[in-house]
Each structure stands twice: as C-alpha cells, then as structure tokens.
N, C-alpha and C. Protein backbone atom coordinates (compact mmCIF):
# COMPACT_ATOMS: atom_id res chain seq x y z
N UNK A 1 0.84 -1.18 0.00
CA UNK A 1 0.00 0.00 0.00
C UNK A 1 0.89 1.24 0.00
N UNK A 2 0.14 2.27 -0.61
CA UNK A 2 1.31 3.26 -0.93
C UNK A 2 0.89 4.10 0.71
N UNK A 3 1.81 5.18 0.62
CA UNK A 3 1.56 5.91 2.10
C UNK A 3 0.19 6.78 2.07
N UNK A 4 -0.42 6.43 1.15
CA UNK A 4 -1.88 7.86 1.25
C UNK A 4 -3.05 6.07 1.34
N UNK A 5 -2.58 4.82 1.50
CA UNK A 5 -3.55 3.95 1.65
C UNK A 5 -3.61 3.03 0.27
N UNK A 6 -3.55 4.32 -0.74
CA UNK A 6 -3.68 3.51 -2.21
C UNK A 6 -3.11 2.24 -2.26
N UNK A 7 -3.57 1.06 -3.18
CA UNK A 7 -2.96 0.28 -3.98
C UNK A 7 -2.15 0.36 -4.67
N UNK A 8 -0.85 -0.12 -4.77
CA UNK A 8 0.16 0.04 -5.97
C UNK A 8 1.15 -1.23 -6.48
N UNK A 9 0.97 -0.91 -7.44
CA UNK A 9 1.29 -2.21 -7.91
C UNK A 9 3.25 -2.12 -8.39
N UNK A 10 3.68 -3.34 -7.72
CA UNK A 10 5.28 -3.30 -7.99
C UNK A 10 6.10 -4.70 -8.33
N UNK A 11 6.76 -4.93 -8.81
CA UNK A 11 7.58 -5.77 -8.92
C UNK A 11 9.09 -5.97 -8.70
N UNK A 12 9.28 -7.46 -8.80
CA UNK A 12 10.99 -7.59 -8.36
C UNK A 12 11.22 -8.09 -9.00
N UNK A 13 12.66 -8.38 -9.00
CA UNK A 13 13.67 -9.99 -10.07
C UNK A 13 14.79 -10.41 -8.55
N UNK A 14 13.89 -11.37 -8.41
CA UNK A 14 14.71 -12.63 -7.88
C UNK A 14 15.79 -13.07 -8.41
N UNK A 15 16.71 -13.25 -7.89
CA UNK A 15 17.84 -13.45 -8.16
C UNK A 15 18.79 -14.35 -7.33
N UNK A 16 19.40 -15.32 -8.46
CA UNK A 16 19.66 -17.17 -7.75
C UNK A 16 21.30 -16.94 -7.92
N UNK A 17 22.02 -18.09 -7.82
CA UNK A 17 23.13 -18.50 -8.50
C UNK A 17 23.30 -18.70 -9.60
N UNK A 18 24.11 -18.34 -10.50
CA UNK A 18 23.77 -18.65 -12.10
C UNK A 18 23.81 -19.68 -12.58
N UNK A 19 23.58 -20.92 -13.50
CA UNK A 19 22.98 -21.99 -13.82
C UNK A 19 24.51 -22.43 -14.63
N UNK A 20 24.81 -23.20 -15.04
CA UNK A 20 26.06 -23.94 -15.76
C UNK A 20 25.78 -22.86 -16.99
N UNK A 21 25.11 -23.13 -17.87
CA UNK A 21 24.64 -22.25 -18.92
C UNK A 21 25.14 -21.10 -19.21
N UNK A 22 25.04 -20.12 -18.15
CA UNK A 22 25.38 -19.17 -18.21
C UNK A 22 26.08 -18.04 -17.15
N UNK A 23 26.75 -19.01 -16.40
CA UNK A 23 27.75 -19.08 -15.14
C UNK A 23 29.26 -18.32 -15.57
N UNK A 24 29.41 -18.00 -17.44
CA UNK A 24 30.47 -17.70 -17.83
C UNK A 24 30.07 -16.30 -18.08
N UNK A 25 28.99 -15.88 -18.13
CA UNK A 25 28.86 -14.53 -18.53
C UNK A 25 28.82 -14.10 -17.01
N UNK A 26 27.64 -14.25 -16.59
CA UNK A 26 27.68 -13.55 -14.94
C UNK A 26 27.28 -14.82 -13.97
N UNK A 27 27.84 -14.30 -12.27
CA UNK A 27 27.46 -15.42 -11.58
C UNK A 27 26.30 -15.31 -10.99
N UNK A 28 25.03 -14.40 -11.00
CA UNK A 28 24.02 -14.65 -11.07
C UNK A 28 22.89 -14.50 -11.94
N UNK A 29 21.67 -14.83 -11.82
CA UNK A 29 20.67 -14.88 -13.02
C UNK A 29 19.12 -14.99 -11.92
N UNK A 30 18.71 -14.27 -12.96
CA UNK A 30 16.82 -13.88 -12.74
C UNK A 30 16.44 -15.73 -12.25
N UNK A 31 15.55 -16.08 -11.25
CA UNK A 31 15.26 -16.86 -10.79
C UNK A 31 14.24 -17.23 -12.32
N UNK A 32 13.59 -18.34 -12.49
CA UNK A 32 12.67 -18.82 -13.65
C UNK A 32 11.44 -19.52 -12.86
N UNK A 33 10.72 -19.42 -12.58
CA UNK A 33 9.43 -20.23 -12.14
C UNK A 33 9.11 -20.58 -13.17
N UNK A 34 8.84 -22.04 -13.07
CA UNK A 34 8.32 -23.18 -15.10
C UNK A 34 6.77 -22.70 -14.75
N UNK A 35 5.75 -22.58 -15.50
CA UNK A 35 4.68 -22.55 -15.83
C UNK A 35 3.83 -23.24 -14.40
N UNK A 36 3.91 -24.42 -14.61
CA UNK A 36 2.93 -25.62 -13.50
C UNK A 36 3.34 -25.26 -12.14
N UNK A 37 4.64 -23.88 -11.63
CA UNK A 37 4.42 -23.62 -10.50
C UNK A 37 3.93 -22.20 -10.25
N UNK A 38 3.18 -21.59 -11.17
CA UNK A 38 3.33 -20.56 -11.17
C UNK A 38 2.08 -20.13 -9.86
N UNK A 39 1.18 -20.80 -9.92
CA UNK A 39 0.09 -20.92 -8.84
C UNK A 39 0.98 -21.35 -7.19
N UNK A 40 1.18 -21.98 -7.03
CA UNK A 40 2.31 -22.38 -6.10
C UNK A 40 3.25 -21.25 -5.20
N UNK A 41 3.35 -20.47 -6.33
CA UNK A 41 4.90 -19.30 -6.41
C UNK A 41 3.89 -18.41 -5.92
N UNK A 42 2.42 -18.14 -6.26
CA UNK A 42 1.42 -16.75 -5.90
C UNK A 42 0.84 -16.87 -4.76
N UNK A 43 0.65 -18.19 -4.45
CA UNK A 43 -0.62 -18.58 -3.36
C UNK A 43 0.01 -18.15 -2.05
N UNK A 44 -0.01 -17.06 -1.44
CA UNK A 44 0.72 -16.16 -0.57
C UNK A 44 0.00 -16.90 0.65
N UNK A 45 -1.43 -17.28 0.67
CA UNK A 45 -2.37 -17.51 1.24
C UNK A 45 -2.32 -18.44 1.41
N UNK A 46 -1.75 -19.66 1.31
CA UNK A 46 -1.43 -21.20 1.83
C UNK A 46 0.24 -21.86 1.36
N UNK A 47 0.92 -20.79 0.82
CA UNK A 47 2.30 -21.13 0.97
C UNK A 47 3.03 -20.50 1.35
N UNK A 48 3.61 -21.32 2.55
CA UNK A 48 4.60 -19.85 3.43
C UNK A 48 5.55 -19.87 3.08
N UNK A 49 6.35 -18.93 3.13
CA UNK A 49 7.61 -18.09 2.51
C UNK A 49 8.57 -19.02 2.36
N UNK A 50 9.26 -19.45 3.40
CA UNK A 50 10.16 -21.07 3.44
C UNK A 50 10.29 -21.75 2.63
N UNK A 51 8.88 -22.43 2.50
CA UNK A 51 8.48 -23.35 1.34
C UNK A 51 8.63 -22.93 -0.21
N UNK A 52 7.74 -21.40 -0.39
CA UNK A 52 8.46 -21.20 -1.51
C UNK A 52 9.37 -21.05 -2.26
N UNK A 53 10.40 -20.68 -1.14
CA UNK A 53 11.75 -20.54 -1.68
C UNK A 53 12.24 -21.76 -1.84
N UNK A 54 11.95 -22.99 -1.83
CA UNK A 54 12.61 -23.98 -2.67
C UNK A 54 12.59 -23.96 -3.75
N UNK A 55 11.91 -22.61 -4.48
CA UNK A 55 11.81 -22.26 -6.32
C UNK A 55 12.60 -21.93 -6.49
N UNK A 56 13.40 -21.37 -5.42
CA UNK A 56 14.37 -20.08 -5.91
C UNK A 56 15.66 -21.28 -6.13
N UNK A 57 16.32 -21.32 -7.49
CA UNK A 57 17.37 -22.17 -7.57
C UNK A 57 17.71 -22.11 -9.07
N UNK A 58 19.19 -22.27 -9.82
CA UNK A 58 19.45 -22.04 -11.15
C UNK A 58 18.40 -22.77 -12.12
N UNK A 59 18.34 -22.11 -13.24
CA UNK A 59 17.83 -22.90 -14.36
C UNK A 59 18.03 -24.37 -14.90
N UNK A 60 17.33 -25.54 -14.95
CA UNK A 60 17.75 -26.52 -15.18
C UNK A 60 18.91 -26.19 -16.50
N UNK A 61 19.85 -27.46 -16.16
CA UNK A 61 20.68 -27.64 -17.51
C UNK A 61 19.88 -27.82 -18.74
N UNK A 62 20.47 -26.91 -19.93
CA UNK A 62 20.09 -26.71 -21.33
C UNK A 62 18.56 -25.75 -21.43
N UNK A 63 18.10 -25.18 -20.45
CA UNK A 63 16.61 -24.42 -20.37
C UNK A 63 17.05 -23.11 -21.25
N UNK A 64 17.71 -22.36 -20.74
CA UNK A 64 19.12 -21.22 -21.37
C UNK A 64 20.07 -21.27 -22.87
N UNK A 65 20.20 -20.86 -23.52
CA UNK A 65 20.83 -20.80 -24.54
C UNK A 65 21.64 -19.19 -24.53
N UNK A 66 23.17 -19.33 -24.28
CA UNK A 66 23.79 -18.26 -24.55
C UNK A 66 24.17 -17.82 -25.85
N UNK A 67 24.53 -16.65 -26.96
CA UNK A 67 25.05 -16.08 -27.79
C UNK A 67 25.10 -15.06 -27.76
N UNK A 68 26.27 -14.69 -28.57
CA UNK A 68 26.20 -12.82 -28.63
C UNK A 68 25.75 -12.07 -29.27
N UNK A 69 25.23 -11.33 -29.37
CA UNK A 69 24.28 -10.12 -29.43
C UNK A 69 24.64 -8.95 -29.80
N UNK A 70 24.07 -7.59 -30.61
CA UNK A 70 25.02 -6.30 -30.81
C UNK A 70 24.84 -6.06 -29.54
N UNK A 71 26.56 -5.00 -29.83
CA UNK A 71 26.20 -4.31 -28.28
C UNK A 71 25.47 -2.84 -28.59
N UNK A 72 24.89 -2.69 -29.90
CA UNK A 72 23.85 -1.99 -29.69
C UNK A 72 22.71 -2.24 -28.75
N UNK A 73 22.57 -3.18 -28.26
CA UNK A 73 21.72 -3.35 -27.37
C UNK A 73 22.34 -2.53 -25.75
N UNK A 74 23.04 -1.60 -25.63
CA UNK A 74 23.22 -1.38 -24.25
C UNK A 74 23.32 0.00 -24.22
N UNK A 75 22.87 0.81 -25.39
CA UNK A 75 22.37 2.18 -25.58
C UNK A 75 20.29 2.09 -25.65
N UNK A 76 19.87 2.73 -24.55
CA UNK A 76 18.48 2.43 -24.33
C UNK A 76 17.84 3.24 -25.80
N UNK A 77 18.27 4.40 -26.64
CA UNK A 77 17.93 4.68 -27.47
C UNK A 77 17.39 3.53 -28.37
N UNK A 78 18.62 2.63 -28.50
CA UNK A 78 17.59 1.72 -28.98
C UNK A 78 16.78 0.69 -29.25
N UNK A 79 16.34 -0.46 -30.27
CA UNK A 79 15.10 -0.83 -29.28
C UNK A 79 14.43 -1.56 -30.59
N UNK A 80 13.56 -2.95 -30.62
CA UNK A 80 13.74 -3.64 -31.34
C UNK A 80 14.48 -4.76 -31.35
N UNK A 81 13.58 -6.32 -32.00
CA UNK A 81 13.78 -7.35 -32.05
C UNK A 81 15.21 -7.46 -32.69
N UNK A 82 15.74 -6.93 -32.91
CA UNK A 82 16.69 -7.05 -34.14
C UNK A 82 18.50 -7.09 -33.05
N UNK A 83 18.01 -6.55 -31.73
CA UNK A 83 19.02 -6.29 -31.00
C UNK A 83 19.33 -7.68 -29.83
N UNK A 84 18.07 -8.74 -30.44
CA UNK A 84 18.54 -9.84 -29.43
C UNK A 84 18.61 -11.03 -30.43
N UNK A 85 19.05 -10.84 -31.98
CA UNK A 85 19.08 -11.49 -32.99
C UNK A 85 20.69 -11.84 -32.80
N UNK A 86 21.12 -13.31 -33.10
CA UNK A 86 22.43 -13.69 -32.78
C UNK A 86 23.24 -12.70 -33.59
N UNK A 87 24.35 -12.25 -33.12
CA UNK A 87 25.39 -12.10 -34.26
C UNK A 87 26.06 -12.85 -35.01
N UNK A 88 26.33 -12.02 -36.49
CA UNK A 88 26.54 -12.82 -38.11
C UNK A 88 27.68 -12.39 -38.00
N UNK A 89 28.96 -12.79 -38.40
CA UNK A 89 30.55 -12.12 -38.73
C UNK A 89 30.14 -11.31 -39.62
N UNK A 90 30.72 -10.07 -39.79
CA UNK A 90 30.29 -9.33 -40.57
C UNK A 90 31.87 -10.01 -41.82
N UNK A 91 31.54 -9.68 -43.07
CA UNK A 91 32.93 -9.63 -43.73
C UNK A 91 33.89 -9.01 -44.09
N UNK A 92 35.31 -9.98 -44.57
CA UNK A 92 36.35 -9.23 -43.81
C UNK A 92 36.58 -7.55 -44.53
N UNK A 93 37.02 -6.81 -43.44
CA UNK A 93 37.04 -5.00 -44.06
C UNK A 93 35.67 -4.38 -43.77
N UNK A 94 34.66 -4.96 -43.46
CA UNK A 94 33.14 -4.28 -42.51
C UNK A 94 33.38 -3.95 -41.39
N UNK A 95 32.32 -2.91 -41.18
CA UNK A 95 32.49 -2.64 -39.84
C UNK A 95 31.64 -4.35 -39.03
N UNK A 96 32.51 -4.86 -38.33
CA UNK A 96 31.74 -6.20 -37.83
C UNK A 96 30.61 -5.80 -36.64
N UNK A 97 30.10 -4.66 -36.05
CA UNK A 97 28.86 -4.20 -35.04
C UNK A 97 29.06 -3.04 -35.28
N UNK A 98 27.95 -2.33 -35.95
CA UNK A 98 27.67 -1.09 -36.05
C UNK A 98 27.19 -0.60 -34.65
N UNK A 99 26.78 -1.27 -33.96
CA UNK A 99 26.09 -0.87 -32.42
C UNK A 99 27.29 -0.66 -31.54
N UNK A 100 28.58 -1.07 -31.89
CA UNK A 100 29.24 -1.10 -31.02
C UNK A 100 30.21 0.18 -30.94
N UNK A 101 30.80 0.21 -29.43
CA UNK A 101 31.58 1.27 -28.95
C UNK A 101 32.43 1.47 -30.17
N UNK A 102 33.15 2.93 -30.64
CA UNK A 102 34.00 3.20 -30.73
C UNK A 102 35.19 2.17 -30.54
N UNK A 103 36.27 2.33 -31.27
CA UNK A 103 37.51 1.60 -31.02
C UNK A 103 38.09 2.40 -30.07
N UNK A 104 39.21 2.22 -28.97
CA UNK A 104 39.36 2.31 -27.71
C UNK A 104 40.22 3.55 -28.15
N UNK A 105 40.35 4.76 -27.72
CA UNK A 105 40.52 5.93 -27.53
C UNK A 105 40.03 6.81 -28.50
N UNK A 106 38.98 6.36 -29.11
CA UNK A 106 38.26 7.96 -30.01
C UNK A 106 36.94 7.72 -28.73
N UNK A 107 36.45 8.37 -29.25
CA UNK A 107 35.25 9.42 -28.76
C UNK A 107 34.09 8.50 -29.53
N UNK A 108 32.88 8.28 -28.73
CA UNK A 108 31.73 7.31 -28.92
C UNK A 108 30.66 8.47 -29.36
N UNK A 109 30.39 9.48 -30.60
CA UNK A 109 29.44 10.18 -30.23
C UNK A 109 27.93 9.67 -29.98
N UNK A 110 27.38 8.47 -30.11
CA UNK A 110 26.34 7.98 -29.93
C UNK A 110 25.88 7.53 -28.34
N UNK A 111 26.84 7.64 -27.38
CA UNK A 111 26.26 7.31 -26.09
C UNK A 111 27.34 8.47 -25.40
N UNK A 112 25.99 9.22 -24.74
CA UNK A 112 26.41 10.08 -24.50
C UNK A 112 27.46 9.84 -22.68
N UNK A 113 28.50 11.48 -21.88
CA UNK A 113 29.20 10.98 -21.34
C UNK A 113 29.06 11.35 -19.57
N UNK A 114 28.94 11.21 -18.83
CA UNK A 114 28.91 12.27 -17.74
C UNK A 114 30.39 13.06 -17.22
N UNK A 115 32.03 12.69 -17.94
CA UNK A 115 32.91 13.10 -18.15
C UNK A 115 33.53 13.90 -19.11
C-alpha cells in the first residue's frame, strides 16, 4: 500500500546463482518459475515463505541458450527485435557491429558521457 492507503502495484527480479549455462557470462541470473508452479509461487495464502523458496534455484541444464548479441543493445535509445538477434561475422574490411563502442581511444558520439 502506498503511504496515502492507495494500492500500488510493484515488482521484483529474484535473483539465484547462475545456472552452468550461463555461469560464464555472470554469476548470477533472474530466478525462472516453469509454468505448473506458477500458482504455487502466488498462493501467498497457503504457501509460506520457506516453502516457496525452494523455487528459488538455477535454471535446469540446457533451459538457457547463450550467444552474442550487438552491443547496440546497451544504448536504451535503442530498441527492437533485431538487438537480441544472434550475431553474423560481418565480412572481412566491414564494420563487424555497427552498435558497437568506438575503437578504444576515439570518442563514442552515440552514447552520450557524464565526463
């Protein structure tokens, strides 16, 4: 309840140990509740807290599939299916990620700096 009484509605991301899968990128990861517990995971009202947290635990092996991705995806400008589409080698003499940083000492003008 918010402080004037209202209803408000909020959310979290649970957060486990990271799963074999994807234990090489980071060592933790968003918890996954499968479908058939999803009633289980809500029922606040006959499952106490304890109990539920036996959900909380890595992704089974192979549920996850890692690849890389532009790193246009880490400028919020932008946006679109196209930014969680695997990456293709670009060929040789292309720029191989147009999304991506600058080469290491020029100037990135597309994301901006607080320095």
């Amino acid at each position: 309840m918010g402080p004037n009484g209202e209803e408000m509605e909020t959310a979290a991301i649970v957060t486990t140990a990271a799963s074999r899968d994807i234990a090489a990128i980071h060592a933790r990861m968003p918890v996954i509740v499968s479908p058939d517990a999803f009633d289980f995971w809500l029922d606040c009202a006959n499952v106490d807290a304890a109990t539920a947290a036996a959900l909380i635990a890595p992704a089974p092996a192979g549920l996850l599939k890692a690849y890389e991705i532009s790193r246009a995806v880490n400028r919020t400008a932008n946006d679109g299916p196209q930014l969680i589409e695997p990456m293709v080698p670009a060929p040789s003499g292309a720029e191989a990620n147009p999304g991506a940083p600058a080469k290491k000492g020029t100037k990135d003008e597309r994301q901006p700096s607080l320095f």
